[in-house]
Protein backbone atom coordinates (compact mmCIF):
# COMPACT_ATOMS: atom_id res chain seq x y z
CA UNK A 1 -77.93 131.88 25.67
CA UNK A 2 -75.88 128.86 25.09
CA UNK A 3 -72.06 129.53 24.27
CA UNK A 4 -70.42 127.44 21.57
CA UNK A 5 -67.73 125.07 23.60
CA UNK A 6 -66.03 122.34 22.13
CA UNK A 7 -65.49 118.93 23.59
CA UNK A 8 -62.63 118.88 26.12
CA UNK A 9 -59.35 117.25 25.74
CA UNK A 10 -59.40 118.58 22.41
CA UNK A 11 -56.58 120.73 23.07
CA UNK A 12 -53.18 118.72 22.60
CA UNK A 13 -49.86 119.30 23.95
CA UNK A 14 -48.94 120.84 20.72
CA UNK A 15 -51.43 122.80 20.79
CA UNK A 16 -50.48 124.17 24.74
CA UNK A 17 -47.11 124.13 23.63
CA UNK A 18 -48.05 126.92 20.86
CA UNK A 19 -49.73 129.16 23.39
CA UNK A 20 -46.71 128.26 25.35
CA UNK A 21 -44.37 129.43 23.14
CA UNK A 22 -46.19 132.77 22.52
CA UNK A 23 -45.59 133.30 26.43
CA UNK A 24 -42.42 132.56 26.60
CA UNK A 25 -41.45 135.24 23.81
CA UNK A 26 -43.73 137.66 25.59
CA UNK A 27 -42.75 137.18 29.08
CA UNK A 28 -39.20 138.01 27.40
CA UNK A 29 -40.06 140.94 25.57
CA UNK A 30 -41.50 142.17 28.59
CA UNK A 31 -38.49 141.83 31.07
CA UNK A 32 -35.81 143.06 29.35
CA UNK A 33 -36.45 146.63 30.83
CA UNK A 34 -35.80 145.34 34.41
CA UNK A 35 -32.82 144.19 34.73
CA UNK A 36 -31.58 147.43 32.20
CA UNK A 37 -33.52 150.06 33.45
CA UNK A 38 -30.32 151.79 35.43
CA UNK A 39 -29.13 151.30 32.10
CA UNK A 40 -31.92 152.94 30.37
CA UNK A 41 -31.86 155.85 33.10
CA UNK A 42 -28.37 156.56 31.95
CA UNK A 43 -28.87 157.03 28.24
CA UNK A 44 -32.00 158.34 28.79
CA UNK A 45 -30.92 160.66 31.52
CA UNK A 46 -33.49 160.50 33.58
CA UNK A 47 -34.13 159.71 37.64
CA UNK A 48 -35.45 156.30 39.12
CA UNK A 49 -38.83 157.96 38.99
CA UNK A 50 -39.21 158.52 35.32
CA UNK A 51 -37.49 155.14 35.01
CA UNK A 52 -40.69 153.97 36.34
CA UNK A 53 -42.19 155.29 33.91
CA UNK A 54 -40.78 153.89 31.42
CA UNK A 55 -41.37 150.20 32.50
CA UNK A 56 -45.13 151.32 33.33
CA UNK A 57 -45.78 152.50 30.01
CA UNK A 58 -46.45 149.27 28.62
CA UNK A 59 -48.51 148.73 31.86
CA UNK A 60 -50.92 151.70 31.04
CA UNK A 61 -51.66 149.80 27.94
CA UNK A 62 -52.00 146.34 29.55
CA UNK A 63 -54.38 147.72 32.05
CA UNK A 64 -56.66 149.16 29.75
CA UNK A 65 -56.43 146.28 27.18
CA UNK A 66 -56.47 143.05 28.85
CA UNK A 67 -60.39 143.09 29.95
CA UNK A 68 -61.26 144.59 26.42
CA UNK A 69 -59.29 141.73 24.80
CA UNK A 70 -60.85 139.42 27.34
CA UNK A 71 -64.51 140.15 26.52
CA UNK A 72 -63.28 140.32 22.86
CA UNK A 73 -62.44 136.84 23.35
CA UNK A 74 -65.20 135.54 24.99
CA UNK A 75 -67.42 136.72 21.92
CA UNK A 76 -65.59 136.25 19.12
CA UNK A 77 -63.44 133.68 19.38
CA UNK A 78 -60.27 133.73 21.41
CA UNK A 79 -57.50 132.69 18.58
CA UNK A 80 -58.58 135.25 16.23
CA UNK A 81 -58.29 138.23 18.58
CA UNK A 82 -54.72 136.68 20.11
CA UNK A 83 -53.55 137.00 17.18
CA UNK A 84 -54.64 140.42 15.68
CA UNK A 85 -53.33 141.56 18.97
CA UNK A 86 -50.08 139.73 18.23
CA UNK A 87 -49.36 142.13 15.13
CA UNK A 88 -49.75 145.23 17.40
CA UNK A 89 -47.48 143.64 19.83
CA UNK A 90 -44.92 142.87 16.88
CA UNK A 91 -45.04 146.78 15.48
CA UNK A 92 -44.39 148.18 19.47
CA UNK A 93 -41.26 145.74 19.40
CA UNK A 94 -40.13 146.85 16.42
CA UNK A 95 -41.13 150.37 16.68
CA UNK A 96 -39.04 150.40 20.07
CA UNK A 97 -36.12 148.25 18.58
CA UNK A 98 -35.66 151.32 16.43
CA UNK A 99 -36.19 154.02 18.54
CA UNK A 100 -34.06 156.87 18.00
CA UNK A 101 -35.23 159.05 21.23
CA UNK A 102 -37.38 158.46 24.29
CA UNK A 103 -40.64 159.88 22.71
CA UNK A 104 -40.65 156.46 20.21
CA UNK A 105 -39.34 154.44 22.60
CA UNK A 106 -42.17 155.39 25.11
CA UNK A 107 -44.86 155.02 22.09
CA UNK A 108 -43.38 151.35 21.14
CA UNK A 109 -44.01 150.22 24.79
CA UNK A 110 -47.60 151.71 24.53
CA UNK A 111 -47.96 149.38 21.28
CA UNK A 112 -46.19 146.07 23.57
CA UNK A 113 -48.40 146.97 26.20
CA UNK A 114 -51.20 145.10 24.37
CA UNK A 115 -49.24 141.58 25.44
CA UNK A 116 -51.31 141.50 28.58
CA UNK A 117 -54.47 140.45 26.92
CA UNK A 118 -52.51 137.52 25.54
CA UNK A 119 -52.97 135.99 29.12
CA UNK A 120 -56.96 136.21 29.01
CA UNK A 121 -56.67 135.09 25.68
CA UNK A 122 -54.98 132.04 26.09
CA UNK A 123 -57.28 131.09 29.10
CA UNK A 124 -60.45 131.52 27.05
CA UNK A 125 -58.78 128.76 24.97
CA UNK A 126 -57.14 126.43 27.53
CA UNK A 127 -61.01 126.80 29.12
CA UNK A 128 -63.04 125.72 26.12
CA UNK A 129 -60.51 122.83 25.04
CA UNK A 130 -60.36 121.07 28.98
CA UNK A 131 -62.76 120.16 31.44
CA UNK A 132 -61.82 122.27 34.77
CA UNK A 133 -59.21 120.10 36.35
CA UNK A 134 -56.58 120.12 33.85
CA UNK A 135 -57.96 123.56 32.67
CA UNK A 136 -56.40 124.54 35.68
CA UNK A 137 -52.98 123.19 35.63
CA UNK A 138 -52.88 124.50 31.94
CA UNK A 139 -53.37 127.81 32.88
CA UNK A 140 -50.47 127.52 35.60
CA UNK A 141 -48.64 125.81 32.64
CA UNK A 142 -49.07 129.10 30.73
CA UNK A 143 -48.50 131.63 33.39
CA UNK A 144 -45.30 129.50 34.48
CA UNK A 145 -43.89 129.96 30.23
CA UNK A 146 -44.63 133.74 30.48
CA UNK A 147 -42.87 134.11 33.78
CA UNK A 148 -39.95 131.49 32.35
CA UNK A 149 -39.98 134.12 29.44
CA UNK A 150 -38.96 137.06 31.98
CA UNK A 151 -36.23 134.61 32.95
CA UNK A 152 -34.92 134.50 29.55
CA UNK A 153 -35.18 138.10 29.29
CA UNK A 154 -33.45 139.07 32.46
CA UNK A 155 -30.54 136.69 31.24
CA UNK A 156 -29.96 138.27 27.69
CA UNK A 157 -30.73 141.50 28.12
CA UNK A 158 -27.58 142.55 29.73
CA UNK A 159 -25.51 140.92 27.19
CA UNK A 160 -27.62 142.06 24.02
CA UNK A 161 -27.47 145.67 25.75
CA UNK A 162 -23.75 145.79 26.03
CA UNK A 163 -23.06 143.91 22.96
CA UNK A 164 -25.56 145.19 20.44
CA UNK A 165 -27.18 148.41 21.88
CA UNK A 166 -30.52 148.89 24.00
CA UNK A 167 -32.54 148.97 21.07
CA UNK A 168 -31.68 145.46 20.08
CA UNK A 169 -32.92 144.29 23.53
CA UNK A 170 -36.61 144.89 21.65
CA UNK A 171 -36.06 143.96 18.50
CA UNK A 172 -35.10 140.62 19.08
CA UNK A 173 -37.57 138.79 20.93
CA UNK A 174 -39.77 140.21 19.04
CA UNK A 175 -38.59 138.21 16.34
CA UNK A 176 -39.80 135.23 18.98
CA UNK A 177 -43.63 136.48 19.41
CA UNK A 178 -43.70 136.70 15.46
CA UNK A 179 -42.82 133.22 15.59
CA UNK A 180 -44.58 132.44 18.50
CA UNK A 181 -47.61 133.82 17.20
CA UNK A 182 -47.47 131.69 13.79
CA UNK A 183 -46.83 128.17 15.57
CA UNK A 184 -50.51 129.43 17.29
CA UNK A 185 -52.25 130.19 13.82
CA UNK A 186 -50.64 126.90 12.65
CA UNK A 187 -51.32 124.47 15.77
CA UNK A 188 -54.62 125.33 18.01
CA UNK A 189 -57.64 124.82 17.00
CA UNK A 190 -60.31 127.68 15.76
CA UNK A 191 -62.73 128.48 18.52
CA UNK A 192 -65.99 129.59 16.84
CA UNK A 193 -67.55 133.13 18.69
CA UNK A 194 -70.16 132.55 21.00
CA UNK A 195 -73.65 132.66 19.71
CA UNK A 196 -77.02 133.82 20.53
CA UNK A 197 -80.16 131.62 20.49
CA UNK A 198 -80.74 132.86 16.98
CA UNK A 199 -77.35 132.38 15.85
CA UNK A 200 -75.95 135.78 15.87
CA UNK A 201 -72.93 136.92 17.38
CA UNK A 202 -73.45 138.93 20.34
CA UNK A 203 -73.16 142.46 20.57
CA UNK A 204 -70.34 144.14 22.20
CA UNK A 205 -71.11 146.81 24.52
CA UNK A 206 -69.24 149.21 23.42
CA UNK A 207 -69.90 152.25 25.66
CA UNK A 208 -69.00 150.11 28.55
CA UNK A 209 -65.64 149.11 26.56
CA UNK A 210 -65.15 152.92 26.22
CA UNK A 211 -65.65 154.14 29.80
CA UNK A 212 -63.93 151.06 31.17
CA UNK A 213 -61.11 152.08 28.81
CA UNK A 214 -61.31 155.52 30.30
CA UNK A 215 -61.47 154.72 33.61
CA UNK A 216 -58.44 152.75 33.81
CA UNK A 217 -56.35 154.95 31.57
CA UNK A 218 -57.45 158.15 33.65
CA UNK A 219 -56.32 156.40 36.40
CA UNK A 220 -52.77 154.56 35.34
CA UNK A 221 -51.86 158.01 33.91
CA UNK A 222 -52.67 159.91 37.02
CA UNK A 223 -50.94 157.17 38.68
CA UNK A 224 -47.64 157.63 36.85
CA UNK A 225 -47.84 161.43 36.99
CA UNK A 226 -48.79 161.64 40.54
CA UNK A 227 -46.03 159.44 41.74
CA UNK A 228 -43.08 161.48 39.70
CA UNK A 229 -44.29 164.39 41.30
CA UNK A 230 -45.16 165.56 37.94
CA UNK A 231 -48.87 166.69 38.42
CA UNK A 232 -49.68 170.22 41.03
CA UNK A 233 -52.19 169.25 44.03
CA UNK A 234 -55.11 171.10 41.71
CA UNK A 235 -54.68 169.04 38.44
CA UNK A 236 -54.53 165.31 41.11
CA UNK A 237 -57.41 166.77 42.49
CA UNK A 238 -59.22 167.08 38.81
CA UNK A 239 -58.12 164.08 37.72
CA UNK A 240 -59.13 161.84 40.72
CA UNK A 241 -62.40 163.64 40.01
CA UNK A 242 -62.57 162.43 36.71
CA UNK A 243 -61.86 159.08 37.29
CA UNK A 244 -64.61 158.82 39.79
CA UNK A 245 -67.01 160.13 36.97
CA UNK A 246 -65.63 157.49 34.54
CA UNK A 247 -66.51 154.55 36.87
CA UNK A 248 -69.70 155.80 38.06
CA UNK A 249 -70.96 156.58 34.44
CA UNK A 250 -69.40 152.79 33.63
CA UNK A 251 -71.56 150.77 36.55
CA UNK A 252 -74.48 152.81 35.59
CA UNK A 253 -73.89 151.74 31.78
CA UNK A 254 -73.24 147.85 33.02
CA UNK A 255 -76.08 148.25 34.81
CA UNK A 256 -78.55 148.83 31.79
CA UNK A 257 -77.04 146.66 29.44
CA UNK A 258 -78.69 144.60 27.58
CA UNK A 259 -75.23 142.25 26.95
CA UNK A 260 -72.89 143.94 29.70
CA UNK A 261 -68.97 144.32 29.43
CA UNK A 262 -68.43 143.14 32.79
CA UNK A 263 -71.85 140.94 34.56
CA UNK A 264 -71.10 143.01 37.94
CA UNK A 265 -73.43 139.66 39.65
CA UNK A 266 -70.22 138.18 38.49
CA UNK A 267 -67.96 140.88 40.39
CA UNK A 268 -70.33 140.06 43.80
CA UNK A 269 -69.02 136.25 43.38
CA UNK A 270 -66.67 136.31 46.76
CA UNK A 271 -64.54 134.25 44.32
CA UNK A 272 -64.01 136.95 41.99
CA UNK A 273 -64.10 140.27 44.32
CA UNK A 274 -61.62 138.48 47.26
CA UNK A 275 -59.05 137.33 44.16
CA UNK A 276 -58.97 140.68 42.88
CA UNK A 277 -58.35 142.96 46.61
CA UNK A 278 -55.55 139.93 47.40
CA UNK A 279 -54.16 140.03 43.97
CA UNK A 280 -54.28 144.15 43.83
CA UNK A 281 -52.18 143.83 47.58
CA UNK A 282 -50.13 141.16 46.86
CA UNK A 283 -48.84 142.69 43.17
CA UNK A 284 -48.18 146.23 44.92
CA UNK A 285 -45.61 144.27 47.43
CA UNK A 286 -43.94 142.67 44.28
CA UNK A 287 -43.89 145.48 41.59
CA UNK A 288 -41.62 147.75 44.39
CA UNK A 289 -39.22 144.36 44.90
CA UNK A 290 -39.06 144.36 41.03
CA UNK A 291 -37.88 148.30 40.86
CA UNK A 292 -36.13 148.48 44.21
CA UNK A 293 -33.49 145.75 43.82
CA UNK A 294 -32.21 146.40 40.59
CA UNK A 295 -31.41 150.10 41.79
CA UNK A 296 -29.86 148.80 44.60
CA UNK A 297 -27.43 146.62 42.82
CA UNK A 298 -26.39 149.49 40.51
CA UNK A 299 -25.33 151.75 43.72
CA UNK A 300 -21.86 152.46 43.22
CA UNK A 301 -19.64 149.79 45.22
CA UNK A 302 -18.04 153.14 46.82
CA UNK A 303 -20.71 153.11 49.02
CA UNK A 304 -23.55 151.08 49.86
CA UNK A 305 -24.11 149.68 46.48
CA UNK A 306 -22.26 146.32 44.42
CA UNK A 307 -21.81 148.50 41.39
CA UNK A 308 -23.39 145.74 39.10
CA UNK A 309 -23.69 146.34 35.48
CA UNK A 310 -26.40 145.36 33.47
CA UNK A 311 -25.57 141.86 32.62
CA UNK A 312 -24.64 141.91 36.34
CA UNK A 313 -27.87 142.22 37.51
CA UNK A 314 -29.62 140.36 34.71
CA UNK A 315 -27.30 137.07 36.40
CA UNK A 316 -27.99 138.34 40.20
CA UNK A 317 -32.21 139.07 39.01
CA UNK A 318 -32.40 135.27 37.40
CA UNK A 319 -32.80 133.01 40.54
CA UNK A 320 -35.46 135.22 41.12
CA UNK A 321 -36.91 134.48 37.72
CA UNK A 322 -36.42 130.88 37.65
CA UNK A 323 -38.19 130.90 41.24
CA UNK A 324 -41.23 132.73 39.31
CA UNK A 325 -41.09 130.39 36.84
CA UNK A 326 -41.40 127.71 39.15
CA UNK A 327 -44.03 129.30 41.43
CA UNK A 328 -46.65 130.20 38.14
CA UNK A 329 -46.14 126.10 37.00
CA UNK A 330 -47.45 125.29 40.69
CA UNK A 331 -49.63 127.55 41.18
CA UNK A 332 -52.54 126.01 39.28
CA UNK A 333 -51.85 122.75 41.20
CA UNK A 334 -51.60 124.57 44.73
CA UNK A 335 -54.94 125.94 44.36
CA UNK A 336 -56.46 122.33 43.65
CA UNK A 337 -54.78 120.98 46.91
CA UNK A 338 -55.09 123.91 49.64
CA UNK A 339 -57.27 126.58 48.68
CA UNK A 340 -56.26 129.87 47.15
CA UNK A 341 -56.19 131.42 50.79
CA UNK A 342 -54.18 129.43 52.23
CA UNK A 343 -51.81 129.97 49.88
CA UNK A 344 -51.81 133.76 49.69
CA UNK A 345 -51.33 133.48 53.65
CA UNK A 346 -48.13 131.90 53.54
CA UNK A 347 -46.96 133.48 50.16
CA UNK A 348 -47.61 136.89 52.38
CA UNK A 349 -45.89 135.82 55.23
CA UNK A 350 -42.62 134.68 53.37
CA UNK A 351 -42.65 138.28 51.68
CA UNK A 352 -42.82 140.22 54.57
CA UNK A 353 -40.61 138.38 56.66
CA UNK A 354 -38.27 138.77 53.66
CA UNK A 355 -38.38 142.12 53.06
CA UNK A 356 -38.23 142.73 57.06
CA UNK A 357 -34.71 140.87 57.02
CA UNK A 358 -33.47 142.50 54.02
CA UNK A 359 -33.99 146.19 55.35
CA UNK A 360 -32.20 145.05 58.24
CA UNK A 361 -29.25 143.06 56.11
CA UNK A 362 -28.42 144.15 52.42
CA UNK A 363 -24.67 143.90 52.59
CA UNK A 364 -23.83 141.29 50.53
CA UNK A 365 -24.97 140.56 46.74
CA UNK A 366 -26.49 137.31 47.89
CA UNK A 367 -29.02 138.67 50.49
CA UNK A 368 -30.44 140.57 47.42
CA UNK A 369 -30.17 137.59 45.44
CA UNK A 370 -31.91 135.08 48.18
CA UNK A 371 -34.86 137.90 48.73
CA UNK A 372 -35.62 138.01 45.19
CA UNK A 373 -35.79 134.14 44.57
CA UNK A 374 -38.08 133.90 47.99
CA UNK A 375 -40.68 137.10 47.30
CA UNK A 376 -40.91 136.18 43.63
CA UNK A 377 -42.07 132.34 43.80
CA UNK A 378 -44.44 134.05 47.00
CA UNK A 379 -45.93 136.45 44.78
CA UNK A 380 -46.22 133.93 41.39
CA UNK A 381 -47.58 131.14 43.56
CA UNK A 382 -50.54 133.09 45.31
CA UNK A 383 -51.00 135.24 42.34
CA UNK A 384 -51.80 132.41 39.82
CA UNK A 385 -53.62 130.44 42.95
CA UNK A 386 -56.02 133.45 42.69
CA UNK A 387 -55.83 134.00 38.65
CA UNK A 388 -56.67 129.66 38.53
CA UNK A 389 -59.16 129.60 41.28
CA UNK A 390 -61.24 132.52 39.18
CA UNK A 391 -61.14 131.14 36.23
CA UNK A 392 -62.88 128.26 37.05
CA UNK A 393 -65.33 130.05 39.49
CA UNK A 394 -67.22 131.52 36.17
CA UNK A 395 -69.33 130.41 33.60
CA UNK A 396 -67.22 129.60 30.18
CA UNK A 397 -68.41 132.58 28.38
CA UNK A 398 -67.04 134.93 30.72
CA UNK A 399 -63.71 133.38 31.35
CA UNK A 400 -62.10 135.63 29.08
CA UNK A 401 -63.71 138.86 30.61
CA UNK A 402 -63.08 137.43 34.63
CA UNK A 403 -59.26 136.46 33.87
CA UNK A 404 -58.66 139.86 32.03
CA UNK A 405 -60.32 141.62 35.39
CA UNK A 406 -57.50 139.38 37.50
CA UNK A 407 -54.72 140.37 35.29
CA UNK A 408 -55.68 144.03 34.89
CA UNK A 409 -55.89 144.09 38.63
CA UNK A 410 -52.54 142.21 38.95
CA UNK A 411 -50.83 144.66 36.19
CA UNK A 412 -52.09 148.01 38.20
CA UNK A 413 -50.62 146.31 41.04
CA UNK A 414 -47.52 145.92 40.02
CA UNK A 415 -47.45 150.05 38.58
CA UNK A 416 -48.32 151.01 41.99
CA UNK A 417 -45.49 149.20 43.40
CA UNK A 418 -43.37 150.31 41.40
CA UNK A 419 -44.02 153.73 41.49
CA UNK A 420 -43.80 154.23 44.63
CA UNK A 421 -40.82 152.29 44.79
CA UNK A 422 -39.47 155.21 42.53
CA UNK A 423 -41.09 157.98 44.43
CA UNK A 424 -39.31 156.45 47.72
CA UNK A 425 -35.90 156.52 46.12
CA UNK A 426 -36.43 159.72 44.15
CA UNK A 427 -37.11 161.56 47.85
CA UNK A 428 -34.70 160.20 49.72
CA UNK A 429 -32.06 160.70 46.20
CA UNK A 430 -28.99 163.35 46.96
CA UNK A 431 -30.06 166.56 45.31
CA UNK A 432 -26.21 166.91 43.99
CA UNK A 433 -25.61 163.38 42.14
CA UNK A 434 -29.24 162.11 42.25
CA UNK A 435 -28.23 158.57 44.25
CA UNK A 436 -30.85 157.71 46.80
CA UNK A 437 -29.38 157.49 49.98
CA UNK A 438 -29.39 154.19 52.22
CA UNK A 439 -31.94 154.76 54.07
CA UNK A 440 -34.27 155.48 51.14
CA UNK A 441 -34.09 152.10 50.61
CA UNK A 442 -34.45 150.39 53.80
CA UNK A 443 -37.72 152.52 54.07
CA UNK A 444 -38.58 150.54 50.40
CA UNK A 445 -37.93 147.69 51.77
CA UNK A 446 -40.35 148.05 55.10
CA UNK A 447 -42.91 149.65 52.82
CA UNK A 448 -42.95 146.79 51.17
CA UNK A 449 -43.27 144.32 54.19
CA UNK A 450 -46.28 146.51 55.91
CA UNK A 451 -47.58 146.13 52.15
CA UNK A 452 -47.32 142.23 52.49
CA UNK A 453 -48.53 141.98 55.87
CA UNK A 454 -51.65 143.62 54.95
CA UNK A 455 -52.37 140.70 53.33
CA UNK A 456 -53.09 139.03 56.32
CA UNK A 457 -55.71 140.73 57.30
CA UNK A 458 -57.56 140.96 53.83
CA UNK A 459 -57.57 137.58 54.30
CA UNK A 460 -58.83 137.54 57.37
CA UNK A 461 -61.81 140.00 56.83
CA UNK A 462 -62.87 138.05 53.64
CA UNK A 463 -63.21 135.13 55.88
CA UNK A 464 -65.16 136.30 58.41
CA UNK A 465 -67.51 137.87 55.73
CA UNK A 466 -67.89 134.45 53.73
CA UNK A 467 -68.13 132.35 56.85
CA UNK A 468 -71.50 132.59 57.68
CA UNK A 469 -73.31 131.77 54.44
CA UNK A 470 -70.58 129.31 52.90
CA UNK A 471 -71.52 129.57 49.33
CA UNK A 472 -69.83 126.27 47.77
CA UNK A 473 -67.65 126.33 44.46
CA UNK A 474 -67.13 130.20 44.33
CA UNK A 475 -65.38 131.25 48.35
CA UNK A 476 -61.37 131.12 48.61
């Protein structure tokens, strides 16, 4: 088999600046729930828990899409599935934009949720246009716009809450990936589907798409349900027994495939399997930082709290963003220089020291503030090390399929975090007014840091395993 690749350097700065574009309106589209969801919990009335939810929802999606849309990519050309995706996107945001009830508003994020395979996307291209240096610091280019875009959208989505409604908070950058997604038809170049000997495009393997699916939408759902407290002990118990079932049946179906989903020889690179167990412990750290400090900010000043409003914590939550912003641009580069593990070490060690000092101090606005800025450009950093490192550790045809693995893993992650960020406030809430109690959140916070720390020693047990053969061009 010999995939159709065009000549590097073909890709111009217009061209990244397209892609760019599209993740900058994306990243937005997908933040604006943060900084809002107290917001959201009030007009919704609902707890911290099912607020959760409702930023997960589009996660569900993006976990089950993003390796489809990767190996969707890799055969049939990555432009023309980014931007079929792109409509579905576009109807979510709209769909939520007008959402008269929860119900719509939950099925509109289920539609958004599709934005996640954008990221695989745009690597397939970046990856067939560059040789692997600069493919590299494109892709931290990219990841760096989206993560800019969640700046943007923590800064406006306080003022388009309180000055327009919630619903316009969706409708309007939306209006951005429409126009995001036409500068990409207009400027990058078409990247032809990847061809057989004879000239045919290859098959998909669609049962493998389908239990894949399964698997991780069995297992987001149960996730979700499990963490609200939501689900009795008998139904968890059925449910983790069906998602076992769905990934056994899907390894046996990989395994017999003539043209496989997922190559699992690819899955046994240490490259691959190490980036995904440090991207799966570093994203769980991050997604309860990104729930846990926006609650806290909204605690009445009466008590504990800073009684911040939403535009409030949209200005308090932006240093953070900028610092992610900053982090995903240097990423790529970081990886080049010092290795993707030594870069997860310190990123882990910042976070945990962080979140150590901030369960010990939280009495001022600007401890909240500093702790966001220092565990977000920790996270972004060693998460797009790992995302940058893998993408490069693969053959070309199955970038698409081995970045949509990294950001699947990164998006579960980041729904485990945050769940049981929720589940930690939501039991240690007052059962009168429903306001978790202090110490709810100082036992988020060291959560969190044991969560980082473990880090360490992934790291350490992946290098004493990949010691002793050093395989050269795929270990950390």
């Amino acid at each position: 088999m010999s995939p159709s690749v065009l000549s590097p350097g073909r890709l111009g700065w217009l061209s990244i600046g397209a892609l760019g574009l599209l993740a900058l309106a994306l990243g937005t589209l997908q933040s604006v729930v943060e900084p809002a969801l107290p917001l959201l919990q009030q007009e919704l009335g609902v707890s911290p828990a099912e607020g959760a939810l409702v930023a997960n929802t589009l996660l569900v999606t993006g976990a089950v899409t993003a390796p489809v849309a990767g190996k969707l990519g890799d055969r049939y050309g990555g432009k023309r599935v980014l931007v079929r995706l792109m409509a579905v996107v576009s109807a979510g945001g709209l769909l939520a934009g007008l959402a008269p009830n929860l119900p719509v508003l939950l099925l509109g994020q289920v539609l958004q949720g599709v934005m996640v395979g954008a990221l695989p996307l745009s690597f397939i291209l970046v990856r067939k246009h560059l040789p692997a240096g600069a493919s590299q610091v494109a892709i931290g280019v990219v990841v760096a716009l989206f993560t800019g875009g969640g700046m943007v959208g923590t800064l406006v989505a306080g003022p388009i809450a309180e000055g327009l409604s919630w619903h316009g908070m969706f409708a309007l950058p939306t209006l951005a990936v429409v126009a995001g997604t036409a500068a990409v038809v207009r400027l990058l170049p078409h990247d032809p589907p990847v061809s057989s000997d004879g000239g045919a495009e290859l098959s998909i393997d669609w049962p493998g798409v389908v239990l894949l699916s399964g698997t991780l939408l069995a297992f987001m759902t149960g996730l979700v349900t499990v963490t609200n407290g939501s689900l009795p002990p008998l139904a968890a118990g059925a449910l983790v027994v069906v998602v076992a079932a769905l990934a056994t049946g899907w390894v046996v179906v990989e395994r017999r495939a003539v043209s496989p989903m997922v190559d699992l020889r690819m899955l046994a690179k240490p490259a691959m399997w190490q980036s995904c167990v440090l991207t799966f412990v570093v994203t769980i750290g991050s997604g309860m930082v990104i729930l846990l400090l926006p609650q806290l900010f909204a605690v009445s000043a009466d008590g504990y709290g800073f009684g911040a409003d939403t535009t409030d914590i949209g200005l308090f939550l932006l240093p953070g963003a900028v610092a992610g912003a900053v982090s995903d641009s240097v990423g790529g580069v970081a990886v080049r220089r010092f290795g993707a593990r030594a870069v997860v070490v310190v990123g882990s060690v910042v976070t945990a020291a962080t979140m150590i000092a901030l369960a010990s101090l939280h009495t001022a606005a600007w401890h909240l503030v500093l702790a966001k800025v220092l565990t977000a450009f920790a996270a972004g950093v060693g998460t797009t090390a790992l995302l940058a490192r893998s993408a490069t550790a693969v053959d070309a045809e199955d970038t698409g399929i081995a970045t949509g693995l990294l950001v699947v893993t990164r998006v579960i992650g980041v729904a485990l975090g945050a769940q049981i960020g929720g589940a930690v406030l939501a039991a240690g809430a007052d059962p009168v007014t429903g306001v978790p109690a202090e110490s709810a959140f100082v036992a988020g916070f060291t959560v969190a840091a044991l969560v980082a720390a473990s880090a360490l020693l992934v790291v350490r047990s992946t290098k004493t395993r990949t010691t002793k053969p050093r395989t050269t061009g795929v270990a950390l």
